[in-house]
Protein backbone atom coordinates (compact mmCIF):
# COMPACT_ATOMS: atom_id res chain seq x y z
CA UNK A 1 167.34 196.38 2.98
CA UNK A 2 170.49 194.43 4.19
CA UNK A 3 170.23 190.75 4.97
CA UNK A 4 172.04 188.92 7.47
CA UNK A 5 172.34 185.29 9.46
CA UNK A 6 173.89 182.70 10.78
CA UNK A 7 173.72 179.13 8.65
CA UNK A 8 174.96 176.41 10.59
CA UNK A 9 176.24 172.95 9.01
CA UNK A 10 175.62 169.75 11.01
CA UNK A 11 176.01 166.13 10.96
CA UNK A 12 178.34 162.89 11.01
CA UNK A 13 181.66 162.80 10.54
CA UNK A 14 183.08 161.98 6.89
CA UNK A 15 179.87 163.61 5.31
CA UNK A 16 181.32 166.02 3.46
CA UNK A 17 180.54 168.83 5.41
CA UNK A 18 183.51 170.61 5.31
CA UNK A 19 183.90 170.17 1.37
CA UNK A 20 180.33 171.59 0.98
CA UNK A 21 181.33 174.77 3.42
CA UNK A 22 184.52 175.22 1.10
CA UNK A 23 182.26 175.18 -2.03
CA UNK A 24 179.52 177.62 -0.78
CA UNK A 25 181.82 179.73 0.58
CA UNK A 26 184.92 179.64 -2.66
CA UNK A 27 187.87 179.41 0.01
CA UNK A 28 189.64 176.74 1.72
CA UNK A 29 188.63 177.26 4.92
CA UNK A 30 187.74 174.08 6.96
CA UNK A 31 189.72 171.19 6.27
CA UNK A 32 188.80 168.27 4.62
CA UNK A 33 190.05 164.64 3.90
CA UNK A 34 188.74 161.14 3.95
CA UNK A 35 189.57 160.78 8.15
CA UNK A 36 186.52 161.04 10.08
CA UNK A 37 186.93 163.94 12.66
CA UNK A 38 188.47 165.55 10.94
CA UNK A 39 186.59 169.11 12.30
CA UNK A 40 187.88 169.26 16.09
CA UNK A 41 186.15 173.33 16.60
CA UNK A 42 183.22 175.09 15.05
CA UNK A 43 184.74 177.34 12.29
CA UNK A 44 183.15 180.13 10.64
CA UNK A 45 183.72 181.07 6.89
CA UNK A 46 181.97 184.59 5.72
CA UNK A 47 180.16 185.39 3.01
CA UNK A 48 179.56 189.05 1.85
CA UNK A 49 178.14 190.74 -0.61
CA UNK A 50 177.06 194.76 -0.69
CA UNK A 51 173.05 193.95 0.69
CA UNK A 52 173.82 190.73 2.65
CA UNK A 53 175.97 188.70 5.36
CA UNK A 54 176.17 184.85 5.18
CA UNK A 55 177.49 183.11 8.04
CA UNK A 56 178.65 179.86 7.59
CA UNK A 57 179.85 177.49 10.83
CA UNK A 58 181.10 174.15 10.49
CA UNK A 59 180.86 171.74 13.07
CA UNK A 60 182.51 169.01 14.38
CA UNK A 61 181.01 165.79 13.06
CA UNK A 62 178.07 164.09 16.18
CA UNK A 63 179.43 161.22 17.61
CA UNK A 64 178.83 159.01 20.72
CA UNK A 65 181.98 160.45 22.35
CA UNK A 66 183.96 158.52 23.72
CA UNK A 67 186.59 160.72 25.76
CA UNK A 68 186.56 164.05 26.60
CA UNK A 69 187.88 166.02 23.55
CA UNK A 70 184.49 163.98 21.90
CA UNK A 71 182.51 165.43 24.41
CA UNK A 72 183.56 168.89 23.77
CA UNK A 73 183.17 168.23 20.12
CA UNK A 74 179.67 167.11 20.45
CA UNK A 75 179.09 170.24 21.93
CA UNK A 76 179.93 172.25 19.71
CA UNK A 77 177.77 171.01 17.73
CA UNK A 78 174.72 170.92 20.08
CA UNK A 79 175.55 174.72 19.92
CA UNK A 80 174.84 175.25 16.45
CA UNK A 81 171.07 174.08 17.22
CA UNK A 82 170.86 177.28 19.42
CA UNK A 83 172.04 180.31 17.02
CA UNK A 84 171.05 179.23 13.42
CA UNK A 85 168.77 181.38 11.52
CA UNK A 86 169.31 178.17 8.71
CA UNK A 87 169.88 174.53 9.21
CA UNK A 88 171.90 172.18 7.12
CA UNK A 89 171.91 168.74 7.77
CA UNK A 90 174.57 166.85 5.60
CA UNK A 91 174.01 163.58 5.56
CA UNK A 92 175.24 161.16 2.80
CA UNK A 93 173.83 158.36 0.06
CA UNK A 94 175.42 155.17 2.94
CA UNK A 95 174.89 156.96 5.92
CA UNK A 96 172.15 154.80 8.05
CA UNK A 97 170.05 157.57 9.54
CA UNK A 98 169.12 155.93 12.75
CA UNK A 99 172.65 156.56 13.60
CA UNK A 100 171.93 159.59 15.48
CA UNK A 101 168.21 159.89 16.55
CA UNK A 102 168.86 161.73 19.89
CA UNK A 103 170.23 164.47 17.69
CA UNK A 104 167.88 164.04 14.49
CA UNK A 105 165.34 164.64 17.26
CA UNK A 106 166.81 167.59 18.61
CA UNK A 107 166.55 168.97 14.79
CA UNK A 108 163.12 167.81 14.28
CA UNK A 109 161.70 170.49 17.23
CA UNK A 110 163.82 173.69 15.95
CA UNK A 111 161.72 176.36 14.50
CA UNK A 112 163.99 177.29 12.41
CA UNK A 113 164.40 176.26 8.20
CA UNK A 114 166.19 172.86 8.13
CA UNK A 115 167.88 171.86 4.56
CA UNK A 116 168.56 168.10 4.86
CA UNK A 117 171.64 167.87 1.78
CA UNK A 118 172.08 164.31 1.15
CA UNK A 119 175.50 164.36 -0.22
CA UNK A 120 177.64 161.92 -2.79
CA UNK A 121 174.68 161.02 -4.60
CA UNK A 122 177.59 160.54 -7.48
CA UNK A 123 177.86 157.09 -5.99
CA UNK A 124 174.17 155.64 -5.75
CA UNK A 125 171.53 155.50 -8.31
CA UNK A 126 168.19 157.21 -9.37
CA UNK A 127 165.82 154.55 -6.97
CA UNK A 128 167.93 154.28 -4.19
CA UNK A 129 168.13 158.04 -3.80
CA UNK A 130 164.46 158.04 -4.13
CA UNK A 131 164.07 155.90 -1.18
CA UNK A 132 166.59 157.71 0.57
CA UNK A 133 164.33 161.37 0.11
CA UNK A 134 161.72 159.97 1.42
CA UNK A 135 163.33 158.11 4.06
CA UNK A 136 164.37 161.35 5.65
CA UNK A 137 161.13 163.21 4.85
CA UNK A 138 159.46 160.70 7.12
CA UNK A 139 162.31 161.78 9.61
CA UNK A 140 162.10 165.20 9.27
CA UNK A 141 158.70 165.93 7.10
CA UNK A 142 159.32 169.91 7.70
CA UNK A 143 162.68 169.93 6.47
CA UNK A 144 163.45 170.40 2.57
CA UNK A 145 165.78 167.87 1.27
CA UNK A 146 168.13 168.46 -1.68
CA UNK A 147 170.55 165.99 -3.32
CA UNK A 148 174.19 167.34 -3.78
CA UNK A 149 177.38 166.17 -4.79
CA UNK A 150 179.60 169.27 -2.89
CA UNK A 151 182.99 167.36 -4.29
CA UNK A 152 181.78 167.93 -7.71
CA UNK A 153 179.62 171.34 -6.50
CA UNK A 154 176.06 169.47 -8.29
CA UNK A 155 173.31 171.57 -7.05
CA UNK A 156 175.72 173.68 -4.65
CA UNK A 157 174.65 177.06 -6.73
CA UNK A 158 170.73 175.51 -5.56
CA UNK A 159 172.22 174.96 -1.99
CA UNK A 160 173.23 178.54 -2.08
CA UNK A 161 170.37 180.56 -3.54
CA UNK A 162 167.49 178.89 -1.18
CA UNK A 163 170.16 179.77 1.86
CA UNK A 164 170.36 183.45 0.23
CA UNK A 165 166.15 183.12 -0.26
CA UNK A 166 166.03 182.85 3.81
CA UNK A 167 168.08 185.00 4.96
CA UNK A 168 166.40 187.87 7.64
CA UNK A 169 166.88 191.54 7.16
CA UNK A 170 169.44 191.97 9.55
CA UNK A 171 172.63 194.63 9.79
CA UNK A 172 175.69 192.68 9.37
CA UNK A 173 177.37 191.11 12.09
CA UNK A 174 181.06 191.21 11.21
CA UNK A 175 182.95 193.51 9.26
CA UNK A 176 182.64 193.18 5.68
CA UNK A 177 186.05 192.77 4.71
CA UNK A 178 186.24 189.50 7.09
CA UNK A 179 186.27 185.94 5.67
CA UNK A 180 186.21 184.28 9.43
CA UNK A 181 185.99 184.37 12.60
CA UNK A 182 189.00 182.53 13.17
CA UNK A 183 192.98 184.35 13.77
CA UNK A 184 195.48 183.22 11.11
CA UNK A 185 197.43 180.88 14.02
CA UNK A 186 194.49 178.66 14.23
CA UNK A 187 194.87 178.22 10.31
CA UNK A 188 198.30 176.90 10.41
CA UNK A 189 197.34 174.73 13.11
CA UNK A 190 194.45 173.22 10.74
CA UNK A 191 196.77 172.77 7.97
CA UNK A 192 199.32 170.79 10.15
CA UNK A 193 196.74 168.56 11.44
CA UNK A 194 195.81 168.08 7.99
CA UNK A 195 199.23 166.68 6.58
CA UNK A 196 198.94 164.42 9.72
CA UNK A 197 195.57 163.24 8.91
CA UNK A 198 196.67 162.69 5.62
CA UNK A 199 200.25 160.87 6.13
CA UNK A 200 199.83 159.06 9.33
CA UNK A 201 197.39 155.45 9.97
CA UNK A 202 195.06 154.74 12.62
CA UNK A 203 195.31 156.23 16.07
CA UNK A 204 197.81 158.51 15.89
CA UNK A 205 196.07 161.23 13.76
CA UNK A 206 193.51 161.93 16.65
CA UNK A 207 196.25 161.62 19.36
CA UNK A 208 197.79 164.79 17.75
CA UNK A 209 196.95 168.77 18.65
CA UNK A 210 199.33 171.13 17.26
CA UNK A 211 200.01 174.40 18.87
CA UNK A 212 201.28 177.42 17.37
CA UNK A 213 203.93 179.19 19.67
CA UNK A 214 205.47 181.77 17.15
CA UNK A 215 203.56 183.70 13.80
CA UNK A 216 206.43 186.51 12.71
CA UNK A 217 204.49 188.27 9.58
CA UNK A 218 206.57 190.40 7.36
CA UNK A 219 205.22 192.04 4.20
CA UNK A 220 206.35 188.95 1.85
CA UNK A 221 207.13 186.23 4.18
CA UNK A 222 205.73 184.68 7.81
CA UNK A 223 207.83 182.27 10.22
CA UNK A 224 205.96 179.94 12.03
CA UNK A 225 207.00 177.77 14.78
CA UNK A 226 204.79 175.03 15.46
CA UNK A 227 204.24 172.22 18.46
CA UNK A 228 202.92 168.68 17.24
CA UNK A 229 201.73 167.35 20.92
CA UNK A 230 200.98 163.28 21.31
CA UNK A 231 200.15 161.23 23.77
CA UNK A 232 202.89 158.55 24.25
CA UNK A 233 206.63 158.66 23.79
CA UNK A 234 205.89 155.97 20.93
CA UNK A 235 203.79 158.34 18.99
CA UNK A 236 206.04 161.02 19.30
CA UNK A 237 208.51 158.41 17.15
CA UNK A 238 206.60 157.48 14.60
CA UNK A 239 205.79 161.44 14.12
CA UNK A 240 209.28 161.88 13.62
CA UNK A 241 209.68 159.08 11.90
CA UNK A 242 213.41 157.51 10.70
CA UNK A 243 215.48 159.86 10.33
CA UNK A 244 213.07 162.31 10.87
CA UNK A 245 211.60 162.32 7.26
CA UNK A 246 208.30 161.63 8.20
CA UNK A 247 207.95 164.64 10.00
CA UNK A 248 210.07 166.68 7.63
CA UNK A 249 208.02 165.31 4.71
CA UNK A 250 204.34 166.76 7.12
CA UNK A 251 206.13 169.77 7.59
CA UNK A 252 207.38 170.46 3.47
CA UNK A 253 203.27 169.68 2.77
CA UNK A 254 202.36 171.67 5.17
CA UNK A 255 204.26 174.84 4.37
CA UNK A 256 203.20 174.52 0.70
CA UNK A 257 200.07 174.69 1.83
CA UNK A 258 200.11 177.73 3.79
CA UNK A 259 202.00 179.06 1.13
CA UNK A 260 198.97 178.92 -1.12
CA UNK A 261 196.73 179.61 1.72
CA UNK A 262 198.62 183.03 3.03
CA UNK A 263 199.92 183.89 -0.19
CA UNK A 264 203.50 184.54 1.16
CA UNK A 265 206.77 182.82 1.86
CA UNK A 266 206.73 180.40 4.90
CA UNK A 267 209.55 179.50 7.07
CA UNK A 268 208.11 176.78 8.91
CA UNK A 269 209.72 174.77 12.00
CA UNK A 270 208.28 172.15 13.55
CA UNK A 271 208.49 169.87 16.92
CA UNK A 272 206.77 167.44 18.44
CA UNK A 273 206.03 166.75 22.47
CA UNK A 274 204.38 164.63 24.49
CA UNK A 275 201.34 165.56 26.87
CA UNK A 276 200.26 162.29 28.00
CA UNK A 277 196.64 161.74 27.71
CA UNK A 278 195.58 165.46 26.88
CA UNK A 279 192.21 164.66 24.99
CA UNK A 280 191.07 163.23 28.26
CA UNK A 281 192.22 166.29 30.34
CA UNK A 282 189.76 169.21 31.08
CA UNK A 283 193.36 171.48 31.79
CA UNK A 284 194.61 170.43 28.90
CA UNK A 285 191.63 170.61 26.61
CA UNK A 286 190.57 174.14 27.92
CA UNK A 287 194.44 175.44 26.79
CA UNK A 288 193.98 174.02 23.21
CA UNK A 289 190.62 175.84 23.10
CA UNK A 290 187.97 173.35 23.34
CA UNK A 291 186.19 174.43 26.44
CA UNK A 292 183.26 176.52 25.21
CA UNK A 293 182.86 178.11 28.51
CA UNK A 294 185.65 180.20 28.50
């Protein structure tokens, strides 16, 4: 009998959600760094064998949003309570739980399993993570709760076999040679936003979408041409930077990366433009893909 199903990955930004998805799954899919928000869309990574189908989605981290793109963030991630045949709730060993109680409560009433992971437990000791179990079995008694470190993949291989234990006999639900259900634009764009996140302070990180207008793919090499939109005419500067070597310097880390990622030769441009205040636009927001109705 084939199994198949859909394990959704929840909680607060700068859990570690998206390294734990990248260690269950053993590819790079959903980036991760030390910026909180990092996860903008819900992305799934696939996981196939000959009898059975994990699903894996990543979600934006919840958050009390506080402009639009938030809001459509948050949904996303209210979604993932609706389709999941297997909760995980990442939380982490300084996270204070009553930080999201609307949503904790949401998770408390699903019907489905719920795996509470309480991640980085590299950084606390024996007793405090002690209190912390049984802090959130008291907050979610029917959940089971497992201590991980995903950056260091402790008790990932445990993660992965109870997810495998309740899985449903189900037909698969995407081909078997697919890793995601995301095109390879929406990659680049990821990987961009990455540098960004990485090479850029404060603000201007989440004041960035990047748009891919051209993907050429040849047998050994793709060309890319790429749109890094801001805000304000002041952010569009300090993108480009002196000279422009800040940007060049995003754009060399960034084709490196897809280089490794595609496994070809990239021939990356890049420019930057300004949309003024496009995270509070619903036009704007639905063409970068975050309006869930479409």
């Amino acid at each position: 009998m084939h199994k198949a199903g859909f394990v959704n990955i929840v909680g607060n930004p700068n859990v570690g959600k998206s390294t734990l998805m990248n260690a269950l799954l053993g590819e790079r899919i959903s980036i991760a760094t030390f910026k909180a928000q990092t996860t903008r869309h819900r992305i799934m990574g696939i996981y196939n064998t000959d009898d059975m189908q994990i699903v894996f989605s990543d979600t934006p981290g919840v958050l009390k949003p506080a402009y639009k793109l938030q809001e459509s963030m948050l949904e996303f991630s209210n979604s993932a309570l609706t389709d999941a045949d297997v909760l995980l709730y990442v939380t982490d060993v300084v996270e204070k739980a009553e930080k999201n109680d609307d949503f904790i409560d949401k998770v408390s009433k699903l019907d489905v399993p719920v795996i509470v992971l309480i991640n980085k437990i590299d950084l606390t000791d024996q007793q405090k993570l002690e209190t912390l179990v049984e802090s959130w079995h008291s907050l979610l008694p029917k959940a089971e709760i497992i201590p991980i470190s995903a950056s260091n993949k402790f008790n990932v291989d445990v993660v992965m076999r109870r997810v495998k234990d309740l899985m449903p006999d189900s037909p698969p639900y995407f081909d078997k040679d697919q890793w995601t259900d995301k095109p390879a634009r929406f990659f680049v764009s990821e990987i961009l936003r990455e540098k960004i996140l990485l090479y850029y302070d404060k603000e201007i990180p989440y004041s960035v979408e990047v748009v891919v207008e051209q993907f050429k793919e040849a047998e050994k090499k793709i060309s890319i041409n790429a749109v890094i939109y801001v805000e304000r005419e002041s952010q569009k500067g300090i993108i480009i930077g002196h000279q422009g070597k800040a940007l060049k310097r995003v754009s060399t880390e960034a084709r490196k990366s897809l280089e490794k990622f595609f496994g070809k030769t990239i021939y990356l441009e890049t420019f930057v433009k300004v949309d003024k205040d496009w995270r509070n636009s619903d036009k704007e927001l639905r063409n970068f893909g975050y309006d869930q109705k479409d």
